[in-house]
Protein backbone atom coordinates (compact mmCIF):
# COMPACT_ATOMS: atom_id res chain seq x y z
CA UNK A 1 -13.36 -29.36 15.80
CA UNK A 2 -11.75 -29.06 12.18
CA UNK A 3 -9.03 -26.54 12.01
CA UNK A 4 -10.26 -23.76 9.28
CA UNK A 5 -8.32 -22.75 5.89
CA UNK A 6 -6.18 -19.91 5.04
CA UNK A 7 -6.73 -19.01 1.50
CA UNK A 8 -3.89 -16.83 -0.04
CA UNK A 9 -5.42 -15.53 -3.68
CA UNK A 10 -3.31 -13.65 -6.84
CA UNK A 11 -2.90 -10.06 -6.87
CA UNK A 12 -4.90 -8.94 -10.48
CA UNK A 13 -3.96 -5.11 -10.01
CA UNK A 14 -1.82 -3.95 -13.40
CA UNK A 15 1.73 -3.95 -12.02
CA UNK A 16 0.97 -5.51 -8.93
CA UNK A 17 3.89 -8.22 -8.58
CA UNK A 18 3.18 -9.24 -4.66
CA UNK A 19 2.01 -12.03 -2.94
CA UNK A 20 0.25 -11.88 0.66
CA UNK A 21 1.99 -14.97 2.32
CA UNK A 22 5.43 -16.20 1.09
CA UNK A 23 6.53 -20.05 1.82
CA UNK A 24 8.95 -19.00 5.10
CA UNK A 25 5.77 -17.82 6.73
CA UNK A 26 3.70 -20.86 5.70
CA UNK A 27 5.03 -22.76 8.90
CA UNK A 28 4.26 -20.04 11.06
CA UNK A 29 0.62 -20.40 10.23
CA UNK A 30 0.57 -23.82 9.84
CA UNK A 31 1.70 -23.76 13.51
CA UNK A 32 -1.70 -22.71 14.42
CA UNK A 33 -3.49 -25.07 13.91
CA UNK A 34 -4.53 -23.32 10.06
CA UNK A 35 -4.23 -25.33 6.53
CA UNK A 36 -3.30 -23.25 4.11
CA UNK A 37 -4.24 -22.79 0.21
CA UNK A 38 -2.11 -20.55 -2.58
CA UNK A 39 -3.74 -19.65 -5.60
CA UNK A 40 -1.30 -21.58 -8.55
CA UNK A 41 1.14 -19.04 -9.11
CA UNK A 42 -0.07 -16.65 -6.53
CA UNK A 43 4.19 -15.88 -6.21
CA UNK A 44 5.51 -16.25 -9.30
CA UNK A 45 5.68 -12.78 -9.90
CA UNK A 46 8.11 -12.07 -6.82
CA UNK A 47 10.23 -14.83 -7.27
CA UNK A 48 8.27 -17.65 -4.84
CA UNK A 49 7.24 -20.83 -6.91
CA UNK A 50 4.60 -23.06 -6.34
CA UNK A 51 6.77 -25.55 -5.06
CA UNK A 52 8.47 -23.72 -2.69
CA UNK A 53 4.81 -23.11 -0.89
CA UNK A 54 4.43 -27.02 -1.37
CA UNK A 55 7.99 -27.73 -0.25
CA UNK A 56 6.65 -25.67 3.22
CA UNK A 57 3.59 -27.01 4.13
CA UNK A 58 1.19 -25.41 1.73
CA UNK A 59 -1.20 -26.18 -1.54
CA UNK A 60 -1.55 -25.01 -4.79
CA UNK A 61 -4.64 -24.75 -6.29
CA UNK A 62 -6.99 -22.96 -8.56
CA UNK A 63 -8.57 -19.86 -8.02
CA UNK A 64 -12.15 -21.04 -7.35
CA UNK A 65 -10.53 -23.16 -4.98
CA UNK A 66 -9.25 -20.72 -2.75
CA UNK A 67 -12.10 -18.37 -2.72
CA UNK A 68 -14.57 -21.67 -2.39
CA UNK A 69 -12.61 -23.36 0.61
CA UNK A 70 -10.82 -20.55 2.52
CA UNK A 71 -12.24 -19.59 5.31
CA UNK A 72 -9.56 -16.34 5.83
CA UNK A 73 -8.72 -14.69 2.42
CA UNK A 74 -5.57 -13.06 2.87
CA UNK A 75 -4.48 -10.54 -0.19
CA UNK A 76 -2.53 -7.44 -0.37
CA UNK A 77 -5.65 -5.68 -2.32
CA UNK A 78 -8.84 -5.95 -1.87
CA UNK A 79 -9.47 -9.13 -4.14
CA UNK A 80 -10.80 -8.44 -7.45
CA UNK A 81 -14.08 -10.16 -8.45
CA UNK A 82 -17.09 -10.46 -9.97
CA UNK A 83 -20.16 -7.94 -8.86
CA UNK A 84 -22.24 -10.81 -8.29
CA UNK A 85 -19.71 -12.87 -6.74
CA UNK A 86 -21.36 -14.04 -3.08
CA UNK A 87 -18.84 -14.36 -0.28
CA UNK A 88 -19.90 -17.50 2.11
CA UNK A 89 -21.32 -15.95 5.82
CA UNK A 90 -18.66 -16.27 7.95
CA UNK A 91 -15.80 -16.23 5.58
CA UNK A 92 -13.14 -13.46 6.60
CA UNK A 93 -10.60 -11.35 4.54
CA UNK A 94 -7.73 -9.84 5.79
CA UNK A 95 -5.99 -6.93 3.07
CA UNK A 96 -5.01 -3.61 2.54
CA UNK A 97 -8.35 -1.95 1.88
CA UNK A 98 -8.62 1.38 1.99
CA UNK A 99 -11.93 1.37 3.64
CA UNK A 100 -12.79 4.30 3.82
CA UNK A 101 -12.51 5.20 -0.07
CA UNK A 102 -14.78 1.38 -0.86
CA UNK A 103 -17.48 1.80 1.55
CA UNK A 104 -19.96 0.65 -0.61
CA UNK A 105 -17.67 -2.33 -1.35
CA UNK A 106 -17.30 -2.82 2.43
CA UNK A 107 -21.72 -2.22 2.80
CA UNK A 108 -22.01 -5.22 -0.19
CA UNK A 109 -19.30 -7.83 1.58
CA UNK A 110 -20.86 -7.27 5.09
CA UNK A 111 -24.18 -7.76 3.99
CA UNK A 112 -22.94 -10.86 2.72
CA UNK A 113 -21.58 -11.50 6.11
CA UNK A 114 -18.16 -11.38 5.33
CA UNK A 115 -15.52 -10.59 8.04
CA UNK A 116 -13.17 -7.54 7.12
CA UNK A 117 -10.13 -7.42 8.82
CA UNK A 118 -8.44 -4.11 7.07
CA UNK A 119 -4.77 -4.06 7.83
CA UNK A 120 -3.60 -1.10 6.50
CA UNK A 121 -6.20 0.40 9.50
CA UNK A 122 -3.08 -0.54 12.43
CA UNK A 123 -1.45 2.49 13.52
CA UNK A 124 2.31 2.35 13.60
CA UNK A 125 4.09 1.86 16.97
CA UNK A 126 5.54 5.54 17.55
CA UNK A 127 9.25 5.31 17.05
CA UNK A 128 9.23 1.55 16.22
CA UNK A 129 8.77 -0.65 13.16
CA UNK A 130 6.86 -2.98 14.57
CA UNK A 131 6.14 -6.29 12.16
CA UNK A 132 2.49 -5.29 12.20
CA UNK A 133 3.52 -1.41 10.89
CA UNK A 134 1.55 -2.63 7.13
CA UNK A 135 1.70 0.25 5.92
CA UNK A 136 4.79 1.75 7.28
CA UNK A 137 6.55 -1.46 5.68
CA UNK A 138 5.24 -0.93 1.97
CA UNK A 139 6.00 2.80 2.33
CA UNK A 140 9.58 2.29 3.40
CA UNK A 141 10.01 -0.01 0.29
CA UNK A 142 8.33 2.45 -1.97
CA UNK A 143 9.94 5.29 -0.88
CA UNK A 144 13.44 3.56 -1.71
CA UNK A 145 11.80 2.68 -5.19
CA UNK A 146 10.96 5.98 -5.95
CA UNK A 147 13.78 7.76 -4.67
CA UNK A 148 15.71 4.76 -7.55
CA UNK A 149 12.94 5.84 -10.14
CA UNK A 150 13.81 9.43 -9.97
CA UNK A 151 17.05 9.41 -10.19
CA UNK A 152 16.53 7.19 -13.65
CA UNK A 153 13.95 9.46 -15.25
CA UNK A 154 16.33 12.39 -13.67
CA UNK A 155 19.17 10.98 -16.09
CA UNK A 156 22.02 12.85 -14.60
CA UNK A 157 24.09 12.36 -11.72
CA UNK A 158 22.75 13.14 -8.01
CA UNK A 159 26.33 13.65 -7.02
CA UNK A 160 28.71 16.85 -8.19
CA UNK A 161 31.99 16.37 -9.37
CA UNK A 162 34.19 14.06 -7.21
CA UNK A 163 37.17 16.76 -7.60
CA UNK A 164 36.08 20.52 -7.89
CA UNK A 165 34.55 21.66 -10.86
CA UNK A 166 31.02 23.88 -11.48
CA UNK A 167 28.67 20.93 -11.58
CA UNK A 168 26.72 21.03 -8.07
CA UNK A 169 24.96 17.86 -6.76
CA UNK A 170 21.14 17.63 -7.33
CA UNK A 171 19.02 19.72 -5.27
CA UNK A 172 15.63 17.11 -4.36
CA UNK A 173 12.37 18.14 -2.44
CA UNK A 174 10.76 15.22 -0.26
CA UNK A 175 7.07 16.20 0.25
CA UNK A 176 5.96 14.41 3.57
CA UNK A 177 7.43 12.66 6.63
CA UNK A 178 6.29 9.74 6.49
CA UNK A 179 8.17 5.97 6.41
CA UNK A 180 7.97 6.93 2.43
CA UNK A 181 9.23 9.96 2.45
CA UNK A 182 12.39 9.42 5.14
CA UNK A 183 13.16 6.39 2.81
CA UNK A 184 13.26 8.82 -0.18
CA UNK A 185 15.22 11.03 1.37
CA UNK A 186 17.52 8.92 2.93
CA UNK A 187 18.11 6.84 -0.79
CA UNK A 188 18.48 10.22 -2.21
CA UNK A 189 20.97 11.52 -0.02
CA UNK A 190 23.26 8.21 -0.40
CA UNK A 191 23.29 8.85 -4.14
CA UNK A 192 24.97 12.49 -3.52
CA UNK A 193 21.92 14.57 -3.53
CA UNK A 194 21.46 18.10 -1.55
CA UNK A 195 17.63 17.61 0.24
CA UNK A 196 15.12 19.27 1.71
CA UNK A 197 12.08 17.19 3.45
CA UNK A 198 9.16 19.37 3.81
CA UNK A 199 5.34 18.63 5.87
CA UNK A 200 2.80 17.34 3.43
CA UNK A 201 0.11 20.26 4.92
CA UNK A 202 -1.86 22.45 3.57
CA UNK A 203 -0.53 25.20 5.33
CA UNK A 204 3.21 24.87 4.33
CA UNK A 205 1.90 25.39 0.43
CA UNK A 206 4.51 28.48 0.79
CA UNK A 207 7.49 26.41 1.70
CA UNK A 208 6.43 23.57 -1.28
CA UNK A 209 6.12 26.67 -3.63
CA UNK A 210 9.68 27.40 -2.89
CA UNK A 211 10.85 24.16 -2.89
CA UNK A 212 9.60 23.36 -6.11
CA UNK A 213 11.09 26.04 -7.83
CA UNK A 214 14.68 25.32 -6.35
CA UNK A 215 14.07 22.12 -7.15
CA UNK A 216 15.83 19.77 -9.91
CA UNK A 217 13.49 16.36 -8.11
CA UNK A 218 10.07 16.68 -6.27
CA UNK A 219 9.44 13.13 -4.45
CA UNK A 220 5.69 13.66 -2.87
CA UNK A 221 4.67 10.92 -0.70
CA UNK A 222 2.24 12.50 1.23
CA UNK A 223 -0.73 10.08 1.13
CA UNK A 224 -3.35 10.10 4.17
CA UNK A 225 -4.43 6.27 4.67
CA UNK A 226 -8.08 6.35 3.88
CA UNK A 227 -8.70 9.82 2.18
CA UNK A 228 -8.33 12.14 -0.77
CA UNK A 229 -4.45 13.52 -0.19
CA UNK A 230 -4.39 17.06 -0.80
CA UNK A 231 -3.07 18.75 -4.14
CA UNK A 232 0.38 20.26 -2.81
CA UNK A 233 2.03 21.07 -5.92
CA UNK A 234 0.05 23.38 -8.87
CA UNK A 235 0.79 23.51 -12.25
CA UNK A 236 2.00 26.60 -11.91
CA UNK A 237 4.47 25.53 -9.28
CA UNK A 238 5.92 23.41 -12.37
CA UNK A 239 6.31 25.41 -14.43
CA UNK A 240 8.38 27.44 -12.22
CA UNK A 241 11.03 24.35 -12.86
CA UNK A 242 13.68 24.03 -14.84
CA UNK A 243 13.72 22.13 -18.19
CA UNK A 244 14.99 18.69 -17.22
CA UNK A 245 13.39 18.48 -13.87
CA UNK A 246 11.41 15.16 -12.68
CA UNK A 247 8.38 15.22 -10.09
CA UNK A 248 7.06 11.87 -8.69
CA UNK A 249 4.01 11.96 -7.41
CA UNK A 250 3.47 8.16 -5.04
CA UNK A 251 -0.07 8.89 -4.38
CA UNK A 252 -1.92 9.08 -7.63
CA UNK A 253 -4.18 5.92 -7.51
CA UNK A 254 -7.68 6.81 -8.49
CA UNK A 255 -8.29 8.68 -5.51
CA UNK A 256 -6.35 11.48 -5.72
CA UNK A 257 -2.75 12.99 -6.12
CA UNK A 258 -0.66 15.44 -4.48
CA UNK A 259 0.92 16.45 -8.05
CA UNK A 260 -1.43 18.49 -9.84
CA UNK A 261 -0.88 16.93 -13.33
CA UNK A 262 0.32 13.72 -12.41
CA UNK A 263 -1.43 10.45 -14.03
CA UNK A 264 -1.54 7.33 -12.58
CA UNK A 265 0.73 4.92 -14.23
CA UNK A 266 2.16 7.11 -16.53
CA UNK A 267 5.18 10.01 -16.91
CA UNK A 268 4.21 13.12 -18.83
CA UNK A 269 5.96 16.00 -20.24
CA UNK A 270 4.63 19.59 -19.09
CA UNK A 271 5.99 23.48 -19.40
CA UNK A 272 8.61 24.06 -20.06
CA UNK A 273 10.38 20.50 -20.11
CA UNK A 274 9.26 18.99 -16.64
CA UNK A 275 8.59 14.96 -16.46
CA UNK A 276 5.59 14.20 -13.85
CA UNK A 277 5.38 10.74 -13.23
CA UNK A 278 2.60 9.24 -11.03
CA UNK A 279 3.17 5.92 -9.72
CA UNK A 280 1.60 4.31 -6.35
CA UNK A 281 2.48 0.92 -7.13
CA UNK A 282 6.38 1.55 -6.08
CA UNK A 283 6.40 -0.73 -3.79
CA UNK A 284 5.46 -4.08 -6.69
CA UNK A 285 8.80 -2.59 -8.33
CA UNK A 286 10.40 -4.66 -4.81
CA UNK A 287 8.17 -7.57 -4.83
CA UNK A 288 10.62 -9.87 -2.94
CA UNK A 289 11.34 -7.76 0.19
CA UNK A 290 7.86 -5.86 0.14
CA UNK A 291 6.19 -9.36 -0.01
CA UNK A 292 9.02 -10.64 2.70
CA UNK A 293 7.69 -7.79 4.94
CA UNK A 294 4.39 -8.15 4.92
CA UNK A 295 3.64 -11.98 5.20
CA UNK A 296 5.78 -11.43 8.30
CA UNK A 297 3.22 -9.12 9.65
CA UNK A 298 0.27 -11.46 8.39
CA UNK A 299 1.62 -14.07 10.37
CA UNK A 300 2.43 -12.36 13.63
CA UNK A 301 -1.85 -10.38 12.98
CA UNK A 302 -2.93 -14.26 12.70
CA UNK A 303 -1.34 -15.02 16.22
CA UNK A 304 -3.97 -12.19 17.38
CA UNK A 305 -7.04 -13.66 15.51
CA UNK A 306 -6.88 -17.27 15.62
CA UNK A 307 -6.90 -19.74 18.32
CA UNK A 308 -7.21 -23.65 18.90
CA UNK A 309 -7.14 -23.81 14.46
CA UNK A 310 -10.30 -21.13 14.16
CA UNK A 311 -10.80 -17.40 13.85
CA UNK A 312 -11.54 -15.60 17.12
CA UNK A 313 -13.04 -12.21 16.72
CA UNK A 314 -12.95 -10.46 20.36
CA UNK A 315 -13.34 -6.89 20.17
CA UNK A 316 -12.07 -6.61 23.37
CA UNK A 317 -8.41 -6.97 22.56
CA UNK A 318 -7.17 -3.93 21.10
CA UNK A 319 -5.46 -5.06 17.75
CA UNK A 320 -8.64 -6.60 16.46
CA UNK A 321 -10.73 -3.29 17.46
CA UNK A 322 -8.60 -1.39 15.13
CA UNK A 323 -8.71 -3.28 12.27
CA UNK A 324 -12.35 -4.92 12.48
CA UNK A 325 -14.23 -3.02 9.84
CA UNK A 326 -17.72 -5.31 9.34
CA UNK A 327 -18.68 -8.46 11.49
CA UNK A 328 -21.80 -10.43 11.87
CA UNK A 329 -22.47 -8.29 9.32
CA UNK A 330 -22.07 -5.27 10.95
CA UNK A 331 -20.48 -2.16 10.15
CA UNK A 332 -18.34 -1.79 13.29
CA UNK A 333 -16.02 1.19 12.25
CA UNK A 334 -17.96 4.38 12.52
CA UNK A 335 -15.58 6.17 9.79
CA UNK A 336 -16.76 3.79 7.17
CA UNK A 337 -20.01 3.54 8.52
CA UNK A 338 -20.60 7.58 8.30
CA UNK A 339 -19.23 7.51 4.82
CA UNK A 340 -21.62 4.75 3.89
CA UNK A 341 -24.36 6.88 5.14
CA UNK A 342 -23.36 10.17 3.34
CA UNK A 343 -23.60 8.05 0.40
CA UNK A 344 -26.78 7.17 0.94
CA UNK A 345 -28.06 10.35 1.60
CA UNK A 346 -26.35 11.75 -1.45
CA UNK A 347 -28.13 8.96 -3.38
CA UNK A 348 -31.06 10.00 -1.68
CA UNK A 349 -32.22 6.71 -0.73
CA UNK A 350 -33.84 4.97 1.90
């Protein structure tokens, strides 16, 4: 029986610098039984050349290549291709996807017969990292990044003086608990800062209202994997800042933001002298140790879907009913499948 291909394709996001699979997890799926494919210069962008992937086992080769011969895709985004573009039945992909804000992207690739295998869908291990924590993993990095970020845009010492004087340290508000958000504060801390970590819910709008205005640096990093986060901070709330202030919104990616007038990709000056920067792509700013993290993950998800050299969708084990979104072409998560059928009765169709 022919062992089947592993196809690792470039990430074509603006300001997305990682790669999927890095060359000191090559072996680990070579070991079962798997060939594996990189897209030329799949790496470059966090520091992993093409021949280091050939140096471990691996192949460089053309785009068209990967997406004609793999028979896994493994990306950190969903890939980015044409509309007409036809997956081969059978093929699988294995990413970050966000299901449940691209059903109609999952309805098209399953009715192509594509197997999606959504990884940000694994729920962390409660009080453990664990190397298949996707998500936690990327937020941990980005929550460091942005906690960095911050401080630059901030432009002042987090710290006060080292002996006496009036200058007090930076007081920082970290909106959510999350991997992101204890990264943030933690980072912000070590730099000198006072702060204050606060629920990303609805119902503690009171405490964020506070918080923002006693606030010199708002880090929000309360995204919900798979739907629209929840405005936390107003405008008004900012302009209840001081002149000088910086608020970082993580979450603004097209489908939503936690920061009222946050942008993604950009940093804006509002009343009366407040910076608002919205960035979700923190994580790219650490392409080395974000992609380090989560081709370790990849490989140790791989050990749970492939055996004897061939993908082995069974249901039955409990990883692979968490993460199995469409198979046989079949919708198998009801979340996505529900939204999928709102849209089509919005749509009024058939």
């Amino acid at each position: 029986m022919a062992h089947q291909t592993v196809g690792v394709y470039s990430e074509t996001a603006p300001g997305e610098r990682r790669v999927a699979v890095v060359p000191a997890a090559v072996r680990s799926i070579l070991d079962l039984g798997l060939v594996v494919v990189v897209e030329t210069g799949a790496g470059c962008a966090a520091w992993f050349p093409d021949a280091d992937y050939a140096r471990a086992g691996a192949t460089p080769v053309p785009r068209a290549e990967v997406f004609d011969t793999a028979d896994i895709l493994i990306g950190v985004r969903p890939p980015n291709v044409a509309a007409t573009h036809r997956f081969r039945a059978g093929q699988a992909l294995i990413c970050l996807l966000r299901p449940l804000c691209v059903p109609d992207l999952v309805r098209r690739w399953a009715e192509q017969g594509l197997t999606i295998i959504a990884a940000d869908l694994m729920p962390p291990t409660p009080g453990h990292a664990g190397p298949m924590d996707f998500l936690g993993a990327q937020e941990r990095v980005a929550g460091y990044q942005a906690a960095l970020t911050a401080a630059d845009v901030f432009g002042r010492g987090l710290s006060g003086p080292a002996r006496g004087g009036a200058v007090r340290p930076a007081r920082v508000l970290v909106i959510g608990r999350g991997p992101a958000g204890y990264e943030a504060a933690v980072t912000v801390r070590r730099l000198g800062a006072e702060v204050h970590v606060c629920e990303a819910r609805r119902r503690s709008c009171a405490d964020i209202t506070a918080g923002v205005r006693d606030s010199d640096i708002v880090i929000a990093t309360a995204e919900i994997p798979g739907r629209r986060p929840p405005v936390l901070v107003s405008a008004r709330d900012l302009r209840t800042m001081r002149p000088g202030s910086v608020v970082l919104d993580t979450t603004t990616d097209g489908f939503g933001r936690v920061v009222e007038l946050a942008e993604p990709g950009a940093a804006r000056v509002v009343d009366p002298g407040v910076t608002v920067v919205g960035d979700d792509n923190l994580a790219s700013r650490t392409p080395t140790g974000a992609s380090n993290a989560y081709a370790t993950g990849i490989a140790v998800l791989l050990t749970h879907l492939v055996h004897d050299g061939r993908l082995s969708i069974d249901l039955a084990d409990p990883v692979q009913a968490e993460l199995v979104v469409a198979h046989h072409r079949d919708i198998l998560n009801d979340a996505v499948w529900r939204r999928i059928l709102d849209g089509i009765s919005l749509a009024g169709l058939p």
